[in-house]
Each structure stands twice: as C-alpha cells, then as structure tokens.
C-alpha atoms as a PDB file:
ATOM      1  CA  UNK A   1       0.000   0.000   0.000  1.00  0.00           C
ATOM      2  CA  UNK A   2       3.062   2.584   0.810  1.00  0.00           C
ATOM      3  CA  UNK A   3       4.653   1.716  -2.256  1.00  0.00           C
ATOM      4  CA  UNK A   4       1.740   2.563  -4.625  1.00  0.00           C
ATOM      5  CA  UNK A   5       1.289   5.837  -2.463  1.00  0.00           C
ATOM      6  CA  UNK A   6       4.940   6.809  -3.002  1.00  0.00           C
ATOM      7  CA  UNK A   7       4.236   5.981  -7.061  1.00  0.00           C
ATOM      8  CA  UNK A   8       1.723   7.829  -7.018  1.00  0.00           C
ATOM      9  CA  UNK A   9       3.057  11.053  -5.177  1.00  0.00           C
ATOM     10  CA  UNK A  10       6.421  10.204  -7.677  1.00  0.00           C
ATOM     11  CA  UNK A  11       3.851  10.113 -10.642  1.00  0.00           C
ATOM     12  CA  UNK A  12       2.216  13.506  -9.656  1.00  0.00           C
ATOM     13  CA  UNK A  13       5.853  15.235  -8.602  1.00  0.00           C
ATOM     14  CA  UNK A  14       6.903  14.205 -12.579  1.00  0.00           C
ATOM     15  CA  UNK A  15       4.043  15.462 -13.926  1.00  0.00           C
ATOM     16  CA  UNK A  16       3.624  18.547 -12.140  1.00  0.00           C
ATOM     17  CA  UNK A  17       7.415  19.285 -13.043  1.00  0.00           C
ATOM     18  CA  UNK A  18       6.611  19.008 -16.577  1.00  0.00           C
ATOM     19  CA  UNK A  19       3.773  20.990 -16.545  1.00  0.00           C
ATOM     20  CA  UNK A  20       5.504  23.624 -15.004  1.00  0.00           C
ATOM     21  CA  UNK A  21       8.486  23.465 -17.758  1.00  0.00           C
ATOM     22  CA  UNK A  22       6.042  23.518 -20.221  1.00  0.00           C
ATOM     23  CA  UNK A  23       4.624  27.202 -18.605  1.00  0.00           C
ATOM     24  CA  UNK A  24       7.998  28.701 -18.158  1.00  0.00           C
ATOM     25  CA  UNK A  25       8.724  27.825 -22.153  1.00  0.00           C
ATOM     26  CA  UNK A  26       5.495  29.212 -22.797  1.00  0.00           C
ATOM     27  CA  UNK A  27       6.084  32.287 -20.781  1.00  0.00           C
ATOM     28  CA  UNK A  28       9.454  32.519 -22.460  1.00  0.00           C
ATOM     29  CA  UNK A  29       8.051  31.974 -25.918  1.00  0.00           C
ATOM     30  CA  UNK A  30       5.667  35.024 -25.615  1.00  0.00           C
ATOM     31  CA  UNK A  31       8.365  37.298 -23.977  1.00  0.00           C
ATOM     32  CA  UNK A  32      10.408  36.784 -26.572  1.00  0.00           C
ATOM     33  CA  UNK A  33       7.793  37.227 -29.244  1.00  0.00           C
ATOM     34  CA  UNK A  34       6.924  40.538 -27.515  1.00  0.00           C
ATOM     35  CA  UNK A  35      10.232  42.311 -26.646  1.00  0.00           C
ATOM     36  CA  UNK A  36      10.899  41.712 -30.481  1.00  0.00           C
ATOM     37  CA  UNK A  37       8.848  44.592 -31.348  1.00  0.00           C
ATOM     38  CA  UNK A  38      10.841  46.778 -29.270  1.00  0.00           C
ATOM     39  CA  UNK A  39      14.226  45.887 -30.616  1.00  0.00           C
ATOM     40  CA  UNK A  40      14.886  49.220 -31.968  1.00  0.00           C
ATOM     41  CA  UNK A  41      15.834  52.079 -29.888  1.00  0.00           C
ATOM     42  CA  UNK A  42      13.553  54.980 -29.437  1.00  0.00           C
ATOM     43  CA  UNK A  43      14.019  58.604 -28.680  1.00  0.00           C
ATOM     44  CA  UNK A  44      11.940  59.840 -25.484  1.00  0.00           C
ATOM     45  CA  UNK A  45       9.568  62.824 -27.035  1.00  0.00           C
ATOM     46  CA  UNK A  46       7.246  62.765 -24.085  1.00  0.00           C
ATOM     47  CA  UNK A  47       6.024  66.044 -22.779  1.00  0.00           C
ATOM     48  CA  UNK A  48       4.397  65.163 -19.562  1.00  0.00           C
ATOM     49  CA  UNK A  49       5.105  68.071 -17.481  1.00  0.00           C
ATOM     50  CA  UNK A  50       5.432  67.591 -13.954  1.00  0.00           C
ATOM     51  CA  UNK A  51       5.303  63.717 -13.163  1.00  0.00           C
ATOM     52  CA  UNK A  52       5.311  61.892  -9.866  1.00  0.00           C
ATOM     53  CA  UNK A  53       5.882  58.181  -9.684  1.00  0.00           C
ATOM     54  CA  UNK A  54       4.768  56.170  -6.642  1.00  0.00           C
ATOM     55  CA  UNK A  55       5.401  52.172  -6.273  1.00  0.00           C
ATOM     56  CA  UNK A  56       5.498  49.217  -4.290  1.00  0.00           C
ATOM     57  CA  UNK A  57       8.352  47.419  -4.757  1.00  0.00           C
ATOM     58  CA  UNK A  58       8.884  43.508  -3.243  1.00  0.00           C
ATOM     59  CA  UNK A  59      11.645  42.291  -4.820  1.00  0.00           C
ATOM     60  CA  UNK A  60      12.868  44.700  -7.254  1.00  0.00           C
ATOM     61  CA  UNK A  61      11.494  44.441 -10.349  1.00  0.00           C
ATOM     62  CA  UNK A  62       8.484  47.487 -10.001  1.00  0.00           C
ATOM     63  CA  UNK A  63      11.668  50.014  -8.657  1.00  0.00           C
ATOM     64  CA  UNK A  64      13.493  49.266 -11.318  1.00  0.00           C
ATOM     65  CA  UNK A  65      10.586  50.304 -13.966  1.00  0.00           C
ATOM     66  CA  UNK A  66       9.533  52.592 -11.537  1.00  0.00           C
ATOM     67  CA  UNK A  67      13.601  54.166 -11.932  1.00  0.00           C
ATOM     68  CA  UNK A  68      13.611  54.290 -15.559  1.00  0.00           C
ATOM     69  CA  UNK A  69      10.421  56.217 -15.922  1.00  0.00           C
ATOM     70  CA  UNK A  70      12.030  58.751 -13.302  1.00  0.00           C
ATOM     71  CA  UNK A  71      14.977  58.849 -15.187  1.00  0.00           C
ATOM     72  CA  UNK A  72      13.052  59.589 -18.717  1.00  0.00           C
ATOM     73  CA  UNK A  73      10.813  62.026 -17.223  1.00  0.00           C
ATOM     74  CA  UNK A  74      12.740  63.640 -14.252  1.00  0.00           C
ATOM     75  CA  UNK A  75      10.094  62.872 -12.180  1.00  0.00           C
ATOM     76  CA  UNK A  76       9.727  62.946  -8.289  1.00  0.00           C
ATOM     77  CA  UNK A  77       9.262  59.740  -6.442  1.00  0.00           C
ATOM     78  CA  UNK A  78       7.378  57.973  -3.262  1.00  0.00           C
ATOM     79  CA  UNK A  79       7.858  54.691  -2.404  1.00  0.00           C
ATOM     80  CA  UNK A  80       5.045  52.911  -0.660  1.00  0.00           C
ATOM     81  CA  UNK A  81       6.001  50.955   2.340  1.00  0.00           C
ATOM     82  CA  UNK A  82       4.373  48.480   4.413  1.00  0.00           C
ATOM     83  CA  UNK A  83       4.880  48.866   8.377  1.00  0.00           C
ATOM     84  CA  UNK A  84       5.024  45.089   8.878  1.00  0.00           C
ATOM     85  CA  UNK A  85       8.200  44.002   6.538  1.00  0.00           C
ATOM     86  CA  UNK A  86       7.081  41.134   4.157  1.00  0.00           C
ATOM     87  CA  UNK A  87       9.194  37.894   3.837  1.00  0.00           C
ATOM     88  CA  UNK A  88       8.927  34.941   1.257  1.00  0.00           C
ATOM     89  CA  UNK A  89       7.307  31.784   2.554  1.00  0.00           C
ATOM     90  CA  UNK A  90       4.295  29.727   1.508  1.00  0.00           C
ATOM     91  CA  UNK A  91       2.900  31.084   4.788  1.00  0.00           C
ATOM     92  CA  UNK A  92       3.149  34.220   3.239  1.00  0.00           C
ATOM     93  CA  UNK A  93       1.233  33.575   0.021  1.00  0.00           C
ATOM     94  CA  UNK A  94      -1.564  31.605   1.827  1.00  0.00           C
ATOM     95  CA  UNK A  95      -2.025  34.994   3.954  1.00  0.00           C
ATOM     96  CA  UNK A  96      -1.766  37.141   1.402  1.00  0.00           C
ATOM     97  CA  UNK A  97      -4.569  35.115  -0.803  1.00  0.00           C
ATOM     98  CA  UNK A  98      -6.447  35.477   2.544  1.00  0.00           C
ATOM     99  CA  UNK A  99      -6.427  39.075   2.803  1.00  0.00           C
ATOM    100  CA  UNK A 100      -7.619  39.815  -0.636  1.00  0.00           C
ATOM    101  CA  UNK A 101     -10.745  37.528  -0.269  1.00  0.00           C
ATOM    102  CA  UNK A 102     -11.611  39.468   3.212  1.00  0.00           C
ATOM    103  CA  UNK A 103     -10.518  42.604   1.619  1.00  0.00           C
ATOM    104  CA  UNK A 104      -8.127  43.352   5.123  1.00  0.00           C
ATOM    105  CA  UNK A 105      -5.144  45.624   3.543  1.00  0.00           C
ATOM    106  CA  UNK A 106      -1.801  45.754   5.458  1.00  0.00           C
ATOM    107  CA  UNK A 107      -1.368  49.444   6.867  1.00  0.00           C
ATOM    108  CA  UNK A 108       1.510  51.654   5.265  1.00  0.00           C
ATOM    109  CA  UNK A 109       4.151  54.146   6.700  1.00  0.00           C
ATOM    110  CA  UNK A 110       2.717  57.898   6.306  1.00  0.00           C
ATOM    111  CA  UNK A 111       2.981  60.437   5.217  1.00  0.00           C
ATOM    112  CA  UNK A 112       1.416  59.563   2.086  1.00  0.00           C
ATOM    113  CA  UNK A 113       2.251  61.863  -1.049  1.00  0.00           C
ATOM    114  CA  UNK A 114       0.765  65.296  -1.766  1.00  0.00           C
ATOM    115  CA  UNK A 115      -0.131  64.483  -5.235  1.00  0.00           C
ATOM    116  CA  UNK A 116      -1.246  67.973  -5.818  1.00  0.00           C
ATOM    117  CA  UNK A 117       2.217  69.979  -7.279  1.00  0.00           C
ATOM    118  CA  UNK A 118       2.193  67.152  -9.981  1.00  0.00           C
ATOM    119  CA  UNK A 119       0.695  67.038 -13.838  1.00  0.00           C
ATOM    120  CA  UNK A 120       0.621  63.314 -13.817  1.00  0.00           C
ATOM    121  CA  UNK A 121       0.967  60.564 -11.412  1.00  0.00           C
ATOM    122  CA  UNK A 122       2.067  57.506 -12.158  1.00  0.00           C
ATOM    123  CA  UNK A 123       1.230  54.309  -9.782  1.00  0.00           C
ATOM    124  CA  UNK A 124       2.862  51.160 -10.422  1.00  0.00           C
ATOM    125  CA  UNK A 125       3.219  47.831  -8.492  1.00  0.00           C
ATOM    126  CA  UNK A 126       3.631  44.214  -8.909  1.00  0.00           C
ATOM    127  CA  UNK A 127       0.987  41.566  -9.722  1.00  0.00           C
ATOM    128  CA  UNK A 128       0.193  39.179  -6.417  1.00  0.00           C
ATOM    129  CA  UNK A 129      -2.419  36.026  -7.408  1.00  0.00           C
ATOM    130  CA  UNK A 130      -3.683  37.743 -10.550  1.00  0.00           C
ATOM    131  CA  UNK A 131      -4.426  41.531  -8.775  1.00  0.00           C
ATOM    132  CA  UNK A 132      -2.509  44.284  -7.596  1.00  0.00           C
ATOM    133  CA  UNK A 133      -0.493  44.009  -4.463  1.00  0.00           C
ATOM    134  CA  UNK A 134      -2.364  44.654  -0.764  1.00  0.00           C
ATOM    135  CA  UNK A 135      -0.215  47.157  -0.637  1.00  0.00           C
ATOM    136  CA  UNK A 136      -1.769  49.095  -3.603  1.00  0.00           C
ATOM    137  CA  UNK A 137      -4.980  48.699  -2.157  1.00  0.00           C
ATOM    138  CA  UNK A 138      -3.890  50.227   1.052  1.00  0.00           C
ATOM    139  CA  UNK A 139      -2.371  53.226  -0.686  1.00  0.00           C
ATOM    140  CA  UNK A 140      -5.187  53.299  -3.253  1.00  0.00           C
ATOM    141  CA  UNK A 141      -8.019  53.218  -0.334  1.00  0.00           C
ATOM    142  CA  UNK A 142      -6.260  56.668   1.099  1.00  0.00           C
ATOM    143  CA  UNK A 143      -5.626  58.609  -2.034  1.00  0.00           C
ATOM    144  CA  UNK A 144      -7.804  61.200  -3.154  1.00  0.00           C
ATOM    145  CA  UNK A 145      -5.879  62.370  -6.792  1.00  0.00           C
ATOM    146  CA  UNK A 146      -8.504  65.156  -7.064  1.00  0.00           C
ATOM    147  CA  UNK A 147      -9.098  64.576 -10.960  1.00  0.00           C
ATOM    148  CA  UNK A 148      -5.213  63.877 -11.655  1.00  0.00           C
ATOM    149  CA  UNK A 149      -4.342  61.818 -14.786  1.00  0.00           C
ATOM    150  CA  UNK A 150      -2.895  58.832 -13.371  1.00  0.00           C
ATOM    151  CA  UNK A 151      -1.250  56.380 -15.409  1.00  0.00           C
ATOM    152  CA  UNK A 152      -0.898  52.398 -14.217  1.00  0.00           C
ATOM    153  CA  UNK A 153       1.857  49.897 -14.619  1.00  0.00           C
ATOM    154  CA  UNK A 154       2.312  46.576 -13.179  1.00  0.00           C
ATOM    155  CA  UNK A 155       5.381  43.855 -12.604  1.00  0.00           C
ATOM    156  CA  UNK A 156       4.454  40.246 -13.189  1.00  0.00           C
ATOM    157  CA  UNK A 157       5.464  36.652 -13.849  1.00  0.00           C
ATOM    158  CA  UNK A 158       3.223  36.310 -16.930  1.00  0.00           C
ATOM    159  CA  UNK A 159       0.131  37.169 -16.267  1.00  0.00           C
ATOM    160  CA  UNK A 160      -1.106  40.528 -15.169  1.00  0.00           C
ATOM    161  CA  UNK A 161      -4.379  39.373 -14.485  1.00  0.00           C
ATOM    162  CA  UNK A 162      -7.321  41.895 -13.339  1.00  0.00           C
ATOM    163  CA  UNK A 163      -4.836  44.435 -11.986  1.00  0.00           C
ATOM    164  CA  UNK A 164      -6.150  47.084 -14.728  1.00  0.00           C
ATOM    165  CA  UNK A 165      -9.567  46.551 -13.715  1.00  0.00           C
ATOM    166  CA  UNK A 166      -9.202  46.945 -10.149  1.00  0.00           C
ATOM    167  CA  UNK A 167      -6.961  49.297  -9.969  1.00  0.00           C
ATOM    168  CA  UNK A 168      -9.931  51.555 -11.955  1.00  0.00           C
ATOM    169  CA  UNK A 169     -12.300  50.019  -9.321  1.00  0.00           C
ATOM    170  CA  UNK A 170     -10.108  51.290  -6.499  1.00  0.00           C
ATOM    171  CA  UNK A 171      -8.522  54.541  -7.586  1.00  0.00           C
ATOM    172  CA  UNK A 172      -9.902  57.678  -6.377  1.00  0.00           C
ATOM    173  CA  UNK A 173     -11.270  60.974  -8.424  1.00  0.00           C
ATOM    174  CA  UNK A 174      -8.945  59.930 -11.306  1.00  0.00           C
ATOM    175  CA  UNK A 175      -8.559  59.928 -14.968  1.00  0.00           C
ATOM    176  CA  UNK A 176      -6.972  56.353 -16.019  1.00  0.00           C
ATOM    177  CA  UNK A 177      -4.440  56.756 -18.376  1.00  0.00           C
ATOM    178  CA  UNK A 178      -3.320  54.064 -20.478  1.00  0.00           C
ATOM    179  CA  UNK A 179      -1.958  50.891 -18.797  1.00  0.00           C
ATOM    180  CA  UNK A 180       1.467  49.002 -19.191  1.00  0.00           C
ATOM    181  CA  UNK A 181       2.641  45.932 -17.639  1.00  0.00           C
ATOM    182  CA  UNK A 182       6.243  44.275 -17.562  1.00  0.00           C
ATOM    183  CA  UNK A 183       7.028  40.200 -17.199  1.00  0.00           C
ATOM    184  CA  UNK A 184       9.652  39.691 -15.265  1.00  0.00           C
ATOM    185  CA  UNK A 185      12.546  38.935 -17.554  1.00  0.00           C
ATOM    186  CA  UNK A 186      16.083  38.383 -17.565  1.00  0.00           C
ATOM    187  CA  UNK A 187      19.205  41.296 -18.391  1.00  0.00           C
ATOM    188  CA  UNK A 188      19.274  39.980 -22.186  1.00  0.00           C
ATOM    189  CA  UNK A 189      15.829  42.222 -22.621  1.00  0.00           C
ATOM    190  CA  UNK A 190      17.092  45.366 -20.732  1.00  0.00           C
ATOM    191  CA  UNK A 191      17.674  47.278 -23.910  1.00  0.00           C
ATOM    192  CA  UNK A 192      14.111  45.852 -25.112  1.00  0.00           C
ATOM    193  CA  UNK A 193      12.623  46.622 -22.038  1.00  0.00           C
ATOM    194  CA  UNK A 194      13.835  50.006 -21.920  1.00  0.00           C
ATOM    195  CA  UNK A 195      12.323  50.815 -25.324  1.00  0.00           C
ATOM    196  CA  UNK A 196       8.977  49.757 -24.776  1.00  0.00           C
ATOM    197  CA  UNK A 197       8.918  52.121 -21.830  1.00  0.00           C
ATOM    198  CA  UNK A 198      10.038  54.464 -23.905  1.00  0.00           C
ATOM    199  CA  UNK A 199       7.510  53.933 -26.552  1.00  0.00           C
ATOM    200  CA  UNK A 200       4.486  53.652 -23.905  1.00  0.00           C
ATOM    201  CA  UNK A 201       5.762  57.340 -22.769  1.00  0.00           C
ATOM    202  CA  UNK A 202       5.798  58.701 -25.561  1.00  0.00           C
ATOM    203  CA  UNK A 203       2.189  57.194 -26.830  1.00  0.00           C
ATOM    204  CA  UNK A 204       0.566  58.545 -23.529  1.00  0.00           C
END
C-alpha cells in the first residue's frame, strides 16, 4: 500500500514538473515574441510636465521600472512601504490570498504623497495572485488624486491578471491613463525593455 502511495506522489511530482516546464517555455516563448517589437531604440519625445511616480516594490522588479520612468521624465518619487516588513514563505502567500478575499489591507508608513504639485501621477506595483499588491490597495483606499491623470503599470510573472480593472475600481477621483505591464525577464531584454517604456511614454 506505501509503495503505490509513493508511485503515485512520484507520478504527480513528474508530472507537475513538466507541466511547469512547459509554462515557463510558454512564458518565455511570448516574452520573446513581444520584446521583439521593441528591438529598436527609441528617442523619449514625451512632454508630460510635472510627473510623480509612486510604487510598491517587493523584490525589485516594479523600482526598477519605476527608476527608468524617473529617469526619462525627471520625475519625483514615493515609495510605498508596508509597516510590517514582508518575507517569502508559503505562509506568506496563503495569507496574502487570505487578505484579498476578506478585503483586510496591510497598513503603510505615512505620510502619504501630496499628489497635488504634480501634472501626472504615475502608480505602479507588482501583480500578487492575478491583482494588484495589498499594498496598492492600502495606498489606493487613502488617495484622493482630485481629478489627476494617473497612469498604471504593473510587474508580473506572466500574467497581469485583473490588476487594470481593479486598480480603476479602487482609484480615487482619477482619470486612467493608459496601462502598461512588464514580465519579469532576464538582463538579455534590458535594452528591449527600456524601449517599450520608452515607446508607452511617448504614446501617452
């Protein structure tokens, strides 16, 4: 009886190790595909005015978008931090899941920005189970952007999910620009990367 139990858990360990190679060449298919059309460097032509870009950052990857728009449009930045410091586990994920379906938001070190000095506002963050981060929704939930243009951008795996959608739900006395989201890929696509920001910018 052990023996076809350990098969069995052998059988689904093989499997689910195959299906997961066969996502990541997927996911690698379609970044590649993608960052293709941004292969050619672009002058930055924006004229945005005066920009402020906020983000949550967990492991890197929204600061460093976050940076480069900065950089491009000389912008001012806020970084939104959580007061509780959050640290990979599966604990972790199983809470955070938890939160979202009770809609409890972890609470953020203030002050929050004064959004008012600024033309445009952009608010990025990553993607956590297929919406934005709690931490958006904390910072969202306390924002009034008093008919700002606000412009999104997420960080994600490979799929950014609903985050456009709910971010609309949740932002406050805002007009939505457009949307751009970024897979999390490796340094060979910096240069692509870099362009398609570029490109968004100036297309805003």
């Amino acid at each position: 009886m052990f023996k076809k139990i350990l098969i069995t858990l052998l059988i689904l360990a093989v499997i689910g190790g195959i299906m997961a190679l066969i996502h990541h060449l997927r996911v690698a298919h379609r970044n590649k595909k993608e960052l293709a059309n941004f292969s050619q460097e672009t002058p930055y032509t924006a004229q945005l005015g005066k920009v402020l870009v906020i983000y949550y950052s967990w492991t890197g990857h929204t600061q460093d978008i976050a940076n480069q728009i900065t950089t491009l449009t000389k912008a001012d930045t806020y970084r939104i931090q959580t007061q509780e410091e959050f640290k990979s586990s599966p604990a972790f994920y199983a809470r955070i899941k938890k939160e979202l379906n009770n809609k409890i938001y972890p609470p953020l070190i203030e002050p929050l920005p004064d959004v008012n000095p600024y033309d445009v506002v952009f608010v990025g963050g990553p993607v956590w189970w297929y919406t934005m981060a709690t931490p958006l929704y904390s910072f969202l939930g306390k924002i009034d952007f008093k008919g700002k243009r606000v412009i999104p951008f997420s960080t994600q795996g490979s799929n950014p999910g609903t985050f456009l959608k709910d971010f609309t739900a949740n932002v406050n006395n805002a007009q939505v620009g457009t949307y751009a989201n970024f897979n999390n890929v490796g340094p060979e696509y910096n240069k692509a990367v870099h362009n398609k920001i570029v490109h968004w910018l100036n297309n805003l």
